[in-house]
N, C-alpha and C. Protein backbone atom coordinates (compact mmCIF):
# COMPACT_ATOMS: atom_id res chain seq x y z
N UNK A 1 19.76 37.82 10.51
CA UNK A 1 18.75 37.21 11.35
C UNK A 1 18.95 37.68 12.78
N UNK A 2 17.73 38.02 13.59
CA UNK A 2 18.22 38.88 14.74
C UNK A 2 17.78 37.21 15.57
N UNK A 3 18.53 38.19 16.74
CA UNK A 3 17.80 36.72 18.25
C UNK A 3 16.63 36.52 18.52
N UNK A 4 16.93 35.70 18.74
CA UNK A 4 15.62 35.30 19.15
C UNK A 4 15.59 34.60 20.80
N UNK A 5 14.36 35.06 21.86
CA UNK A 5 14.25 34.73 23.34
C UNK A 5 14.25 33.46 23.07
N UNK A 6 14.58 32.83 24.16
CA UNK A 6 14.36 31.12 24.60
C UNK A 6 12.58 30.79 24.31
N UNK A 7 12.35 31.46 24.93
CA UNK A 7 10.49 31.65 24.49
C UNK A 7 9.42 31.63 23.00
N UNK A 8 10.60 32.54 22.35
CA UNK A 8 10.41 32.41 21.37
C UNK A 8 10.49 31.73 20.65
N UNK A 9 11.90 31.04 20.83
CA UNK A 9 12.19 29.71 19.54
C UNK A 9 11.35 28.65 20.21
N UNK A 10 10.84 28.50 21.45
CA UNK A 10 10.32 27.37 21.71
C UNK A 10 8.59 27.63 21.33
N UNK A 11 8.13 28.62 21.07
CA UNK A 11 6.76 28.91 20.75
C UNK A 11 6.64 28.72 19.05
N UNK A 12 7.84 29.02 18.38
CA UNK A 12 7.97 28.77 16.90
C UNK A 12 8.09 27.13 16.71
N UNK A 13 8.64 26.52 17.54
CA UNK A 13 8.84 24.76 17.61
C UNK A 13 7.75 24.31 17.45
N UNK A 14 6.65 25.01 18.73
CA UNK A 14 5.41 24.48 18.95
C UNK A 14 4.22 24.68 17.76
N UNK A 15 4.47 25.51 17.39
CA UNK A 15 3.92 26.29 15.77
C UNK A 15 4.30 24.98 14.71
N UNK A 16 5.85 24.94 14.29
CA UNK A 16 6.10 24.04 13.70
C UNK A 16 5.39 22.71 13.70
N UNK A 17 5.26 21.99 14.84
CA UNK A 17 4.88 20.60 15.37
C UNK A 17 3.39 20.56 14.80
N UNK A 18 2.92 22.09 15.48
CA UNK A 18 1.56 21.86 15.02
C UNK A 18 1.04 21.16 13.58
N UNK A 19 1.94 22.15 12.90
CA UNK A 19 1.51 22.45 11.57
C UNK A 19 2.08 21.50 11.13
N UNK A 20 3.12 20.33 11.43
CA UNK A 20 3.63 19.00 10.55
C UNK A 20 2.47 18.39 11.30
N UNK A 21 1.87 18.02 12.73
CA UNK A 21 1.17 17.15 13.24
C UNK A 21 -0.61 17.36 12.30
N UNK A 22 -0.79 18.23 11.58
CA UNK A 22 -1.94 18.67 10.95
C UNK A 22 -2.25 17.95 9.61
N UNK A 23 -0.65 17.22 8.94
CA UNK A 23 -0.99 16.77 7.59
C UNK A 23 -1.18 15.59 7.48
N UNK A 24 -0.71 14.29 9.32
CA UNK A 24 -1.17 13.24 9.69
C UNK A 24 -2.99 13.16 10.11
N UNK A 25 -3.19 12.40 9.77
CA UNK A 25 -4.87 11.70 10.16
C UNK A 25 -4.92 11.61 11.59
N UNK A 26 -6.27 11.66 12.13
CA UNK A 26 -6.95 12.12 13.55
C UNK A 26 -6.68 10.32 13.75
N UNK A 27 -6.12 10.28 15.20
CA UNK A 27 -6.32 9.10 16.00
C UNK A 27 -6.65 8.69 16.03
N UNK A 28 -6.66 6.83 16.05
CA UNK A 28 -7.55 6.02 15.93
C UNK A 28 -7.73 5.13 15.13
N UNK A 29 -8.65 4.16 14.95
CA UNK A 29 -8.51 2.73 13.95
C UNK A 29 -8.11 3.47 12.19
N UNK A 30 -7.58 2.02 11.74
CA UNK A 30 -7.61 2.89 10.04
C UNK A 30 -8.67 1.47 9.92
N UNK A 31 -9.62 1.08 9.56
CA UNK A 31 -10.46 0.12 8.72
C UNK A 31 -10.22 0.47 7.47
N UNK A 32 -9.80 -0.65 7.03
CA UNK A 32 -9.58 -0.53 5.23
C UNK A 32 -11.09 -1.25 4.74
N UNK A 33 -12.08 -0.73 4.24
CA UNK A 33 -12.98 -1.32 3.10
C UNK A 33 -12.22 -1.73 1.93
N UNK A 34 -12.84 -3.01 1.66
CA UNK A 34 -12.55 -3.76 0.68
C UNK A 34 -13.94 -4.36 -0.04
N UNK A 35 -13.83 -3.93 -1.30
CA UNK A 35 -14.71 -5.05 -2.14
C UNK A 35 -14.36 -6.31 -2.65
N UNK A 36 -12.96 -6.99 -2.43
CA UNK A 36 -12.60 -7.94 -2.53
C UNK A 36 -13.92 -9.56 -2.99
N UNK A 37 -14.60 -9.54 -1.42
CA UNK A 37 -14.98 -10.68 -1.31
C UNK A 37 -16.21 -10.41 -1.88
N UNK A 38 -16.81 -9.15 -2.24
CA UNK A 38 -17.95 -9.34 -2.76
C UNK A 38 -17.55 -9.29 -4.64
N UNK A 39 -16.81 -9.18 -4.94
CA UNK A 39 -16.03 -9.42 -6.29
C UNK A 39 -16.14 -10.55 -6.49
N UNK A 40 -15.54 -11.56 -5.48
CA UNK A 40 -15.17 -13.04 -5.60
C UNK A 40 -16.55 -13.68 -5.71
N UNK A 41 -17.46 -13.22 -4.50
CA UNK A 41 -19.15 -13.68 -4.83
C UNK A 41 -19.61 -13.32 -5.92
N UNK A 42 -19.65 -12.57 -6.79
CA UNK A 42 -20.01 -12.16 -8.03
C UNK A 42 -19.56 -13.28 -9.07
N UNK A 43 -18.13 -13.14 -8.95
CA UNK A 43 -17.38 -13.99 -9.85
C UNK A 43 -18.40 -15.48 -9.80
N UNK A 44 -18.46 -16.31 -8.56
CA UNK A 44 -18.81 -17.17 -7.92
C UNK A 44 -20.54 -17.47 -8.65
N UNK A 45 -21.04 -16.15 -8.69
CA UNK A 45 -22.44 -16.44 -8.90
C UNK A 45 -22.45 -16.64 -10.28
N UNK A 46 -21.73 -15.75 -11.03
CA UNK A 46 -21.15 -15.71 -12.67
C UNK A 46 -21.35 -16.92 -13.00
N UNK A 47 -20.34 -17.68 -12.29
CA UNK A 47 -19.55 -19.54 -12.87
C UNK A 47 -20.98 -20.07 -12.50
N UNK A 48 -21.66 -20.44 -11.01
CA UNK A 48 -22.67 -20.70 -11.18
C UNK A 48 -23.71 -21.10 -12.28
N UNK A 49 -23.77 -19.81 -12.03
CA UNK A 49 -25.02 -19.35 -13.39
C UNK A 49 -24.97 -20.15 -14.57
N UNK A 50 -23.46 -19.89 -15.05
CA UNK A 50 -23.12 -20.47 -16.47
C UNK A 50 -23.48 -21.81 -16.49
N UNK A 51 -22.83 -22.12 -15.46
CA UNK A 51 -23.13 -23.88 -15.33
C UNK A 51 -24.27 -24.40 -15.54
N UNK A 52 -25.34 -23.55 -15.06
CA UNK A 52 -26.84 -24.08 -14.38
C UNK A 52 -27.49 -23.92 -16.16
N UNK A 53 -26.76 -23.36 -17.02
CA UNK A 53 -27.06 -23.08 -18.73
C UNK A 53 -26.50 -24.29 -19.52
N UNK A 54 -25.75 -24.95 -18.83
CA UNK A 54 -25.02 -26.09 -19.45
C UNK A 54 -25.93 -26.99 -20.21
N UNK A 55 -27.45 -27.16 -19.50
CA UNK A 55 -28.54 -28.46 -20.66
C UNK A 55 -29.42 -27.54 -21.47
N UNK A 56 -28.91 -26.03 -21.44
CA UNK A 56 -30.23 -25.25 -21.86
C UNK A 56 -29.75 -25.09 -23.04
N UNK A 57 -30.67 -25.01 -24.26
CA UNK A 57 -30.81 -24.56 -25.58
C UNK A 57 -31.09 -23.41 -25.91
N UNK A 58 -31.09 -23.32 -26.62
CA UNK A 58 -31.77 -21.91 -27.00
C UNK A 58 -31.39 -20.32 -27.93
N UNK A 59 -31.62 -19.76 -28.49
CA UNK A 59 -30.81 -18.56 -29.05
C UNK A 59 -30.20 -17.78 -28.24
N UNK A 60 -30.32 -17.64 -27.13
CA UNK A 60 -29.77 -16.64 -26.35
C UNK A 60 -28.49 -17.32 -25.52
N UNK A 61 -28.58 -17.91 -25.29
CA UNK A 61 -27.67 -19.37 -24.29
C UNK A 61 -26.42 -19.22 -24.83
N UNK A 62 -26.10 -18.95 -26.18
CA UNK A 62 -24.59 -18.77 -26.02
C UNK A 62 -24.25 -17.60 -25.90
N UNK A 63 -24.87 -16.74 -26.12
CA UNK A 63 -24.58 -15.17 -26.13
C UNK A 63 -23.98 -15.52 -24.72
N UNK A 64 -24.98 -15.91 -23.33
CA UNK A 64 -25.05 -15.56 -22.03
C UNK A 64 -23.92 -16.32 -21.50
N UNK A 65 -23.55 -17.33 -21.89
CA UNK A 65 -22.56 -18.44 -21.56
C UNK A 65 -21.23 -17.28 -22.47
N UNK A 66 -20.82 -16.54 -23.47
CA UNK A 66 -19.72 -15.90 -23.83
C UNK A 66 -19.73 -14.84 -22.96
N UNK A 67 -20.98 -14.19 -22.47
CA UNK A 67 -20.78 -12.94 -21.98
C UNK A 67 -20.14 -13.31 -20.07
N UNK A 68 -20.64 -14.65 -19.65
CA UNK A 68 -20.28 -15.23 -18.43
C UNK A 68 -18.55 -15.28 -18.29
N UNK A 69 -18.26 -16.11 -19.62
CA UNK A 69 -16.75 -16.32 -19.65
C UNK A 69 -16.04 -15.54 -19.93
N UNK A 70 -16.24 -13.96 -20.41
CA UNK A 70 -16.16 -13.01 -20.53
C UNK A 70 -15.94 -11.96 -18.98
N UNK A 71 -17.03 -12.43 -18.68
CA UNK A 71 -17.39 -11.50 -17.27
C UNK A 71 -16.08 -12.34 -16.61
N UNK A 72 -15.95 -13.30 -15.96
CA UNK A 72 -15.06 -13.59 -15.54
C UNK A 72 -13.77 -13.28 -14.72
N UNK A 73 -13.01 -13.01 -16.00
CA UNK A 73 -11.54 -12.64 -15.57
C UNK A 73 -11.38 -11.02 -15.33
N UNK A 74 -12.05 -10.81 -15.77
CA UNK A 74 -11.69 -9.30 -15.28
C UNK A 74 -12.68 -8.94 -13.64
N UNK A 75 -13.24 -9.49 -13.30
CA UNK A 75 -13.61 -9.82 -12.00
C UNK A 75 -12.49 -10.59 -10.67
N UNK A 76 -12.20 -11.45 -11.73
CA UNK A 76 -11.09 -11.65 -10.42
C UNK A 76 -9.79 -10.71 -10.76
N UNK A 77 -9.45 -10.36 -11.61
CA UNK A 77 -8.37 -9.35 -11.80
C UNK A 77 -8.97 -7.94 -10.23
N UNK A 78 -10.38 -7.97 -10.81
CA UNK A 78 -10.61 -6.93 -10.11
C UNK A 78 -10.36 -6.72 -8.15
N UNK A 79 -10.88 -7.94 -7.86
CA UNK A 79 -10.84 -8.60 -6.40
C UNK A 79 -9.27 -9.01 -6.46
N UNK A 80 -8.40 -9.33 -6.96
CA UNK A 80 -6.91 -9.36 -6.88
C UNK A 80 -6.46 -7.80 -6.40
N UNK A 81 -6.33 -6.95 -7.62
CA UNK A 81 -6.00 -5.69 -7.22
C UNK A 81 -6.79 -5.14 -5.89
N UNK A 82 -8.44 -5.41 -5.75
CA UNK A 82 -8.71 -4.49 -4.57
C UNK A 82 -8.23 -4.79 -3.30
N UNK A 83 -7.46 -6.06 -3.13
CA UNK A 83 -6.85 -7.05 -2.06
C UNK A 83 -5.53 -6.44 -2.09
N UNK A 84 -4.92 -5.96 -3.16
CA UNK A 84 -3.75 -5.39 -2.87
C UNK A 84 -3.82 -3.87 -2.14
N UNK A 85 -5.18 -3.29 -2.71
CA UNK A 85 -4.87 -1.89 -2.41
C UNK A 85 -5.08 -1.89 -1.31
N UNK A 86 -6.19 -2.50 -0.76
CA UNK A 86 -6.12 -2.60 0.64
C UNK A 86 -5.17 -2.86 1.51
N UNK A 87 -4.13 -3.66 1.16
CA UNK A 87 -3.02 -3.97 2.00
C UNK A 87 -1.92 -2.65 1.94
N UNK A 88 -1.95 -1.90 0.62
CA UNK A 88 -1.10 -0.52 0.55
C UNK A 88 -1.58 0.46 1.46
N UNK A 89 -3.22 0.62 1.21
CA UNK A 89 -3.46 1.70 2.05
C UNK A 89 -3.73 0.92 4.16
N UNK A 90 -3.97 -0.10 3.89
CA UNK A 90 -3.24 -0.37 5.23
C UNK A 90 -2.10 -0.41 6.13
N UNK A 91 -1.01 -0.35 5.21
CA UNK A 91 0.11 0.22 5.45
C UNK A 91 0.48 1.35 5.40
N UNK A 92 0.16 2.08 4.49
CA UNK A 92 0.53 3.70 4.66
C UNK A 92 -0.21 3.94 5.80
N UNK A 93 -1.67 3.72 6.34
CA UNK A 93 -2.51 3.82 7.82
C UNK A 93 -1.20 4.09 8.77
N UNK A 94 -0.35 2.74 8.78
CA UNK A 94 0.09 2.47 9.76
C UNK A 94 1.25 3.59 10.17
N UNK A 95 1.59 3.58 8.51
CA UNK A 95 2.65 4.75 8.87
C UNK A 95 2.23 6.39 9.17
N UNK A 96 1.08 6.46 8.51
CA UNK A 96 0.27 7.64 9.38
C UNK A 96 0.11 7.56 10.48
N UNK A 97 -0.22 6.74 11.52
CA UNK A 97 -0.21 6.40 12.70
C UNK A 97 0.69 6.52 13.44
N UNK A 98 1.93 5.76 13.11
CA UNK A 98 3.29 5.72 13.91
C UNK A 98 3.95 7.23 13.71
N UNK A 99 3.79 8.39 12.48
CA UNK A 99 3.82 8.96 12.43
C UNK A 99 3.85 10.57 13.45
N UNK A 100 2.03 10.24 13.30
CA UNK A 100 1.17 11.10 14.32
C UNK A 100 1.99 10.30 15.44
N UNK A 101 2.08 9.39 16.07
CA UNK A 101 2.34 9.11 17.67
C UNK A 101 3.48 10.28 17.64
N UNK A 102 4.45 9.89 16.76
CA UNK A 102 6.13 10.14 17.12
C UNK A 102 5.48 12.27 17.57
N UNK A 103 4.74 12.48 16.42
CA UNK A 103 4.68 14.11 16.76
C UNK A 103 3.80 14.36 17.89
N UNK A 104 3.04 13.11 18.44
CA UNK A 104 2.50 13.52 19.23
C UNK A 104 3.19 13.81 20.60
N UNK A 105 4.68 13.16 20.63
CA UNK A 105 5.21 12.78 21.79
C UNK A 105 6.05 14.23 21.76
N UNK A 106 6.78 14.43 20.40
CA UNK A 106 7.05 15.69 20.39
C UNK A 106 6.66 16.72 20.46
N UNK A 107 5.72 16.76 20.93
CA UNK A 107 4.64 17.96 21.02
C UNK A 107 4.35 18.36 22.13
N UNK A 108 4.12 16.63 23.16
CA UNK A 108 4.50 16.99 24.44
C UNK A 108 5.59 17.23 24.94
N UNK A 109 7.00 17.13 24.34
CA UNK A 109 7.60 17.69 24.90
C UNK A 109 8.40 18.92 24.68
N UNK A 110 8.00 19.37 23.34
CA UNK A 110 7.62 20.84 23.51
C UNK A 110 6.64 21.67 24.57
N UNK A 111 6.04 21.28 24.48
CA UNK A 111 4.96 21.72 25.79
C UNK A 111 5.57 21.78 27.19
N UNK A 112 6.20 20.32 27.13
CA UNK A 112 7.03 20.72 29.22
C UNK A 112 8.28 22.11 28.67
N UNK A 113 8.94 21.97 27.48
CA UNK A 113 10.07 22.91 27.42
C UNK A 113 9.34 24.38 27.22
N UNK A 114 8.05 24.72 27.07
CA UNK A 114 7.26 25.77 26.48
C UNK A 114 7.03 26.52 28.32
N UNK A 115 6.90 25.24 29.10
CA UNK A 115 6.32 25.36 30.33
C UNK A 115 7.87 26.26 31.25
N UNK A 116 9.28 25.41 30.38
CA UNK A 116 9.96 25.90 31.60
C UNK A 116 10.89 27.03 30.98
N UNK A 117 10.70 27.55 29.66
CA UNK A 117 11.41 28.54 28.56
C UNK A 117 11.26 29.64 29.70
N UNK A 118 9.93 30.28 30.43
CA UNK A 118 10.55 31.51 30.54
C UNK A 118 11.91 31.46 32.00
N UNK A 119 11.93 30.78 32.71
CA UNK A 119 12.82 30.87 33.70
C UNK A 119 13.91 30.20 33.51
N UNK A 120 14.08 29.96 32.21
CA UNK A 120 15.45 28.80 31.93
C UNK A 120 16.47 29.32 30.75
N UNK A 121 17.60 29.25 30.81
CA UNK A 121 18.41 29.71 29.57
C UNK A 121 18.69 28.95 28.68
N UNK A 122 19.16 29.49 27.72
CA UNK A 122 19.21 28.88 26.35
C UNK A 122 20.43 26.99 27.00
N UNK A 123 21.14 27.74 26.78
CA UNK A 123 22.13 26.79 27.85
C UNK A 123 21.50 25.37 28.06
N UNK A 124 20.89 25.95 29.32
CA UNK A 124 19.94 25.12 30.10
C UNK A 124 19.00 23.76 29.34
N UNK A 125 18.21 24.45 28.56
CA UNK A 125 17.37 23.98 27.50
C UNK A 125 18.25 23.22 26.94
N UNK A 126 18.85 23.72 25.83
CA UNK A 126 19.84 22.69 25.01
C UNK A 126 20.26 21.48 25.85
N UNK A 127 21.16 21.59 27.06
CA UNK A 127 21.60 20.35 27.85
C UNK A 127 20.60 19.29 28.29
N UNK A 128 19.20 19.89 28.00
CA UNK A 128 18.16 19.26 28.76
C UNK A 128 17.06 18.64 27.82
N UNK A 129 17.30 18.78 26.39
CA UNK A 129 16.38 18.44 25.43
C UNK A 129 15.89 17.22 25.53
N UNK A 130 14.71 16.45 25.46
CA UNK A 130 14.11 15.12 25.38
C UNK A 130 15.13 14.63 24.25
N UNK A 131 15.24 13.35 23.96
CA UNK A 131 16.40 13.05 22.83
C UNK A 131 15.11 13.16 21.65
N UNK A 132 13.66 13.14 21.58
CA UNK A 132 12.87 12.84 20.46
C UNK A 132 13.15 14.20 19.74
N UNK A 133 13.17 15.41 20.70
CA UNK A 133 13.21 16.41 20.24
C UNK A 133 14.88 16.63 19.04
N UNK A 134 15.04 16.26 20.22
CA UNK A 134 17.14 16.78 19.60
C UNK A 134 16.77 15.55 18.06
N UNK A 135 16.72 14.73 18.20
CA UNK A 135 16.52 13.43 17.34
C UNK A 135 16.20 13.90 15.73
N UNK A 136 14.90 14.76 16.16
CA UNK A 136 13.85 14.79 15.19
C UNK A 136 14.36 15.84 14.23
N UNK A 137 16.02 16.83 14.92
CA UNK A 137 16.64 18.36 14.11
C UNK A 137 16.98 17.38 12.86
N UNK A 138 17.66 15.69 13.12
CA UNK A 138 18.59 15.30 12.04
C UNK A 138 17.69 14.54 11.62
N UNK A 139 16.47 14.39 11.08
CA UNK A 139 15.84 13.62 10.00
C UNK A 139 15.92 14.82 8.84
């Protein structure tokens, strides 16, 4: 492996940063959509319904009353799970987020060390690293 200028390894850093800061999400709110509550209204209108069949007769009336109690549970199963996923992918958000910040900070300070590489020695640099930078060699 040959040497490499102070310039250089700090223009390959900045390369690097880029290209990890590229596989985090663009800045800004995460809104999680959820169908949760319109699950639960469904469910809601379901039970309803059934109820409002409770004095009615008829040939069809039990079909609609099995297919109600039927419909049911797998409706709220459904609004259970979409309440969870939402809370997973609201959390991974977050860690996309805290993520992107951390490279964002490292990025700027690649940038001041990019700014002072050509008049500074290797030396120099090393003694002078932001700690996010030095930090970020041992993850």
């Amino acid at each position: 492996m040959g040497s490499m200028s102070v310039v250089e390894a700090v223009a390959d850093g900045q390369a690097v940063v880029r290209r990890a800061r590229s596989l985090f999400g663009a800045p800004g709110g995460s809104d999680v959509p959820s169908g949760a509550d319109q699950l639960r209204d469904a469910t809601d209108s379901i039970g309803q319904a059934r109820e409002r069949t409770s004095d009615l007769t008829g040939q069809g009336i039990p079909a609609y009353r099995d297919l109600a109690d039927r419909s049911i549970p797998p409706l709220t199963t459904a609004a259970g799970s979409d309440t969870s996923l939402a809370g997973r992918i609201s959390a991974a958000a977050a860690v996309d987020t805290a993520g992107a910040q951390r490279l964002d900070t490292i990025a700027a300070n690649t940038r001041t060390l990019a700014a002072a590489a050509p008049s500074a020695t290797t030396r120099l640099l090393l003694c002078c690293l932001p700690v996010p930078i030095a930090d970020s060699t041992r993850a």
